[in-house]
N, C-alpha and C. Protein backbone atom coordinates (compact mmCIF):
# COMPACT_ATOMS: atom_id res chain seq x y z
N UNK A 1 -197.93 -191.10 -46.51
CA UNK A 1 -198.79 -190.29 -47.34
C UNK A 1 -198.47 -188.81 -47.15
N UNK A 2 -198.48 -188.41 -45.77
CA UNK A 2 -197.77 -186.71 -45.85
C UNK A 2 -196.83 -186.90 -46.41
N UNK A 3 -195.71 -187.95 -46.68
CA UNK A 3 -194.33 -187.16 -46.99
C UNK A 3 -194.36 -187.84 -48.69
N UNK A 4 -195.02 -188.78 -49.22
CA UNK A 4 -194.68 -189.66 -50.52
C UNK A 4 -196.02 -189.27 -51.57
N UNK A 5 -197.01 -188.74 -50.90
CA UNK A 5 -198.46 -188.28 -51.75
C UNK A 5 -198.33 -187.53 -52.83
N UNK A 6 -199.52 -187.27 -53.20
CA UNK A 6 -199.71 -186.18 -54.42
C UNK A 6 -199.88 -184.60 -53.36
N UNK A 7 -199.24 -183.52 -53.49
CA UNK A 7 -199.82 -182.39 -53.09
C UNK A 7 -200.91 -182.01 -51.84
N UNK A 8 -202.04 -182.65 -52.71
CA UNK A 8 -203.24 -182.61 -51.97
C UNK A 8 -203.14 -183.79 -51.11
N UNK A 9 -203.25 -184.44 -51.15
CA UNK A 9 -202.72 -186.09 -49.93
C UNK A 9 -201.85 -185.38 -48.97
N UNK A 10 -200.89 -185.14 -49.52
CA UNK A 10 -199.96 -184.53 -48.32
C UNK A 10 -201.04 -183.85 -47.13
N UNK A 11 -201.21 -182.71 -47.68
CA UNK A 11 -202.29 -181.55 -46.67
C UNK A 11 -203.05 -182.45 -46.29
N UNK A 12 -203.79 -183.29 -47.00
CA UNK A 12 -204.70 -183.97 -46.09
C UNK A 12 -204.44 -185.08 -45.24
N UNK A 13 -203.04 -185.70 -45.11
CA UNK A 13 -202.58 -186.95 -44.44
C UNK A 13 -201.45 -185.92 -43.21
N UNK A 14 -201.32 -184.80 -43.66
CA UNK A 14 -200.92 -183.67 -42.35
C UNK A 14 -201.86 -182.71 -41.61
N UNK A 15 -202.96 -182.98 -41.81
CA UNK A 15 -204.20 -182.33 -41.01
C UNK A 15 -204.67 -183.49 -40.28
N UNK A 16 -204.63 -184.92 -40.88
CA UNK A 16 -204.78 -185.95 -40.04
C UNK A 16 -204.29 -186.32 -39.28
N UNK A 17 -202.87 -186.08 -39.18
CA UNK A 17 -201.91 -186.21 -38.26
C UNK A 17 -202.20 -185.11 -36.84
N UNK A 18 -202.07 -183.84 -37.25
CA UNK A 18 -202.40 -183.20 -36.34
C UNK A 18 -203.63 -182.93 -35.69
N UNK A 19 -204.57 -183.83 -36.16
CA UNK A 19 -205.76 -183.56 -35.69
C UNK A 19 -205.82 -185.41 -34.52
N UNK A 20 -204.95 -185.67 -35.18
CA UNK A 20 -204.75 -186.97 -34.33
C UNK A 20 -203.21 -186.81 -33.01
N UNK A 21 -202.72 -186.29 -33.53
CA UNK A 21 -202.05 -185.93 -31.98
C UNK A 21 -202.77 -185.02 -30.49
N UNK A 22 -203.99 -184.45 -30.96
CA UNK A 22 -204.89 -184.15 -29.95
C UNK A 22 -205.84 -185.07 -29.30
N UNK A 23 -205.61 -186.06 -30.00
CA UNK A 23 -206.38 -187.27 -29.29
C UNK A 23 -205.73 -187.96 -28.38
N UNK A 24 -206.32 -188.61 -27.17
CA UNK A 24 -205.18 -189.82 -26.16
C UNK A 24 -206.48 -190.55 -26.50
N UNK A 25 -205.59 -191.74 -26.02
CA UNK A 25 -206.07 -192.88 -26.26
C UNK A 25 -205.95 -193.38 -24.38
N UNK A 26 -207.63 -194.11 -24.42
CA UNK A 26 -207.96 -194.78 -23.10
C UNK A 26 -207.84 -196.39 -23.15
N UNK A 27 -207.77 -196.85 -22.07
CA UNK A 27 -207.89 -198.41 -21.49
C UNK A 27 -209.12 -198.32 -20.98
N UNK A 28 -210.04 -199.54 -21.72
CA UNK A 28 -211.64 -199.64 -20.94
C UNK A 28 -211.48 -201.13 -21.03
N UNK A 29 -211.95 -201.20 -20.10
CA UNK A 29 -212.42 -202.92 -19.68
C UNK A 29 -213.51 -203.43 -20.32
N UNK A 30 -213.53 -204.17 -20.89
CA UNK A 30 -214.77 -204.65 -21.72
C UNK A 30 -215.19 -205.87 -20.73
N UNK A 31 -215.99 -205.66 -20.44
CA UNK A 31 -217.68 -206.70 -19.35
C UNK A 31 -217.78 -207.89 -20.48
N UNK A 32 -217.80 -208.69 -19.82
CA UNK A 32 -218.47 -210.63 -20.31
C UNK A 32 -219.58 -209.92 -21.15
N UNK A 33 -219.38 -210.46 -22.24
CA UNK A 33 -220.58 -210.54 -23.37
C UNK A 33 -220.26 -209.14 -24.09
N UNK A 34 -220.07 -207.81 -23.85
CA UNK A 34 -219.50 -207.06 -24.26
C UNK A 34 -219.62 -206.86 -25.78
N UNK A 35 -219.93 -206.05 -26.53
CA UNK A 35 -218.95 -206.02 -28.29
C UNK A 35 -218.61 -204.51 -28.01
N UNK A 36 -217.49 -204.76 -28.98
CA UNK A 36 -217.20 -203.08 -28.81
C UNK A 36 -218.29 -202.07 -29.08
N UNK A 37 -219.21 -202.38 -29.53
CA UNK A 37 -219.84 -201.31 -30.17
C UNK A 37 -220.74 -201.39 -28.57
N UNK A 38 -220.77 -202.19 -27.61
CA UNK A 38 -221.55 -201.92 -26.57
C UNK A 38 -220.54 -201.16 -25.38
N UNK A 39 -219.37 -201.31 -25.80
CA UNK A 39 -218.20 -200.53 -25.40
C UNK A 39 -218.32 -199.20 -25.16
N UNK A 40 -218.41 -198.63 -26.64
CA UNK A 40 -218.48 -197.29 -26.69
C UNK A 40 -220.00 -196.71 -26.35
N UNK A 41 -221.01 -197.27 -26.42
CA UNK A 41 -221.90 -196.77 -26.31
C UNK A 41 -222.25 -196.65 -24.10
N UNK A 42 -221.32 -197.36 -23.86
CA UNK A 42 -221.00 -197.46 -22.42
C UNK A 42 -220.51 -196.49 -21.84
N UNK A 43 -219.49 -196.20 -22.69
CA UNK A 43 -218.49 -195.00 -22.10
C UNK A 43 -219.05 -194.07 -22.33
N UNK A 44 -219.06 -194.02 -23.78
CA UNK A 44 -220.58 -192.28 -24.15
C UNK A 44 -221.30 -192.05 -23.26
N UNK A 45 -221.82 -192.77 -22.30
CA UNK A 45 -223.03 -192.67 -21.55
C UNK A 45 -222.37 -192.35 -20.31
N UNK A 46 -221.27 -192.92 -19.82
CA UNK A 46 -221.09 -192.77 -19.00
C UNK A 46 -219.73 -191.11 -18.21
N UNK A 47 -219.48 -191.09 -20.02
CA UNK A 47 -218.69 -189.61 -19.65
C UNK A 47 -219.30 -188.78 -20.62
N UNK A 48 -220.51 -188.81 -20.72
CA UNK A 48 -221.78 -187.72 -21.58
C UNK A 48 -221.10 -186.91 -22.83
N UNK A 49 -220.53 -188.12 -23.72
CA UNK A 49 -219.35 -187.28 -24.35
C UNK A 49 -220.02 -187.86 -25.88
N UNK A 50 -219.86 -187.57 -26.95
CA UNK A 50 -220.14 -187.38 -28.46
C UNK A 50 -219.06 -188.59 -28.78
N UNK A 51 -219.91 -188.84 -29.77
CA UNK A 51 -219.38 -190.52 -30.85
C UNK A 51 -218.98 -189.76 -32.39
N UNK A 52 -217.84 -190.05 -32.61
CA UNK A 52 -217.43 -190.03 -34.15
C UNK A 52 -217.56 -191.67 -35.13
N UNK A 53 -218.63 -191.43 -35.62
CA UNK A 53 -218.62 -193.16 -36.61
C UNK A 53 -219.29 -192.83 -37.86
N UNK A 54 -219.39 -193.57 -38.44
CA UNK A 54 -219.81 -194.01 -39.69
C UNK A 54 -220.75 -195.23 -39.54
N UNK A 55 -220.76 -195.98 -38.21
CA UNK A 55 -221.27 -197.57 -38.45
C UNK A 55 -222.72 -197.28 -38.12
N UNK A 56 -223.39 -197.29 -39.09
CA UNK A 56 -224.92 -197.34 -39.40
C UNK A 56 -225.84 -197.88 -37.95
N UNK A 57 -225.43 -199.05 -37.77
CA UNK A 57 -226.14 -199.74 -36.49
C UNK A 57 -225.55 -199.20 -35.37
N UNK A 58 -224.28 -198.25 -35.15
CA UNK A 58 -223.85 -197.93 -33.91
C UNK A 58 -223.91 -196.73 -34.07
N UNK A 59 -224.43 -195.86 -34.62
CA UNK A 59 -225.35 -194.62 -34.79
C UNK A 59 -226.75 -194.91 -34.45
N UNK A 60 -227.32 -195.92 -34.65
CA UNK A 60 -229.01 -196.15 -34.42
C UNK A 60 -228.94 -196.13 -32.81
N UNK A 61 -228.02 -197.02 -32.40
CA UNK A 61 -228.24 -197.41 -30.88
C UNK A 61 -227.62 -196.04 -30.41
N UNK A 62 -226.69 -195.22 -30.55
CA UNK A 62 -226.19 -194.01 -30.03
C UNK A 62 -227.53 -192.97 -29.96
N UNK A 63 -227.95 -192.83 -31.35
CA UNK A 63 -229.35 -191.68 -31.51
C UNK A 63 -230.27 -192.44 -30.29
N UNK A 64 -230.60 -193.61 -30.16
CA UNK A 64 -231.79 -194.57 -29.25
C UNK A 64 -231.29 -193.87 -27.44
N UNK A 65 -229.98 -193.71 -27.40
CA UNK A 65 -229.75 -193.27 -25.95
C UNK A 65 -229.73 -191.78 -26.01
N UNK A 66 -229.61 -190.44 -26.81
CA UNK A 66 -229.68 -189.66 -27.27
C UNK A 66 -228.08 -188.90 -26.83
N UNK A 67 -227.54 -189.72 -27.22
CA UNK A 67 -225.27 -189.43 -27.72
C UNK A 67 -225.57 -189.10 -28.60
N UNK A 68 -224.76 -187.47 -28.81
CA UNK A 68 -224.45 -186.78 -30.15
C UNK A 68 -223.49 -187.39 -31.30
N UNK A 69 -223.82 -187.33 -32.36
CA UNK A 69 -222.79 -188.77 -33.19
C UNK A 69 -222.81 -187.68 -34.35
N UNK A 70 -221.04 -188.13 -34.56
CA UNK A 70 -220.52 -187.28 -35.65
C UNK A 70 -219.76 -188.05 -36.95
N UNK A 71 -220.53 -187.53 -37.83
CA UNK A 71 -220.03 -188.62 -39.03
C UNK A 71 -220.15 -187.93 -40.31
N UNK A 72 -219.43 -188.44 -40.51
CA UNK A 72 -219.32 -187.94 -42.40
C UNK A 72 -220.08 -188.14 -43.28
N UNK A 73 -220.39 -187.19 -43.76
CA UNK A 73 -221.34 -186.56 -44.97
C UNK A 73 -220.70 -186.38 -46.55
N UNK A 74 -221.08 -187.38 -47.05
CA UNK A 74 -220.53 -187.05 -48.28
C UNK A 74 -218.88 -187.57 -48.12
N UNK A 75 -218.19 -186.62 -49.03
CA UNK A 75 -216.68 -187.16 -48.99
C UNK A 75 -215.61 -186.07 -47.88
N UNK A 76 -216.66 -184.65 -47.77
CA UNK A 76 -215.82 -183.58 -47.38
C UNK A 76 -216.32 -182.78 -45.77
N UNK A 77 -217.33 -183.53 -45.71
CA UNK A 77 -218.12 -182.86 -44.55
C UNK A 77 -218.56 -183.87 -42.97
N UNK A 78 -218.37 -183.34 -42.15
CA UNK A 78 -218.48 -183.76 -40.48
C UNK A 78 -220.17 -182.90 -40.69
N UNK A 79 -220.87 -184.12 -39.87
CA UNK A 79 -222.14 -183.59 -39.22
C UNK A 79 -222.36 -183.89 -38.27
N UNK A 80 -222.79 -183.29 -37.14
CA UNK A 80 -223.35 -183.68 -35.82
C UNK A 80 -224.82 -183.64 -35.50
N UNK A 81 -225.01 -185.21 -35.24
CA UNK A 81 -226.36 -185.35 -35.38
C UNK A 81 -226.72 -185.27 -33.51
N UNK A 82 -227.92 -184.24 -33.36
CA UNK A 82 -228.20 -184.63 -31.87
C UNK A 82 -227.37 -183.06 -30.71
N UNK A 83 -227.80 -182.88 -29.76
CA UNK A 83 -227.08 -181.46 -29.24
C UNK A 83 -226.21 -181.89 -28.18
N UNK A 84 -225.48 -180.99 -28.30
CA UNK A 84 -224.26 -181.00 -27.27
C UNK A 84 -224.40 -180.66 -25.81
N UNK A 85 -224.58 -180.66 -25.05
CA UNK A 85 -224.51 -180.68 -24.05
C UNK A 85 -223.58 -180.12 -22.68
């Protein structure tokens, strides 16, 4: 998509890119009975760190422990629900 898109795709599939090479990626052990979504809400808690989602029910349980959760608004906008810490 950066290199075969329309114009605008491009910029936006090369802001994704570079906004994704600042990310690493971790190994977590997932516990018997486990779902991912009890995964992340594990680790949030346990390195007091902010959730990026969209998943309706794993925003409810994030707001319920009070993890800052960041999700998209509309088609163009990031909101952070909850304070940083």
């Amino acid at each position: 998509m950066a290199e075969k898109g329309s114009p605008t795709m491009q910029k936006q599939a090369s802001l994704a890119l570079s906004l994704a090479e600042k990310c690493r990626q971790i190994q977590v052990e997932r516990k018997r009975g486990e779902t991912s979504d009890d995964v992340i809400l594990r680790i949030a808690v346990e390195w007091n760190s902010p959730v990026a989602t969209n998943d309706r029910e794993l925003r409810e349980k994030l707001r319920a422990k009070s993890i800052p959760v960041i999700f998209l608004r509309g088609k163009r906008r990031l909101e952070l629900e909850g304070a940083l810490s």
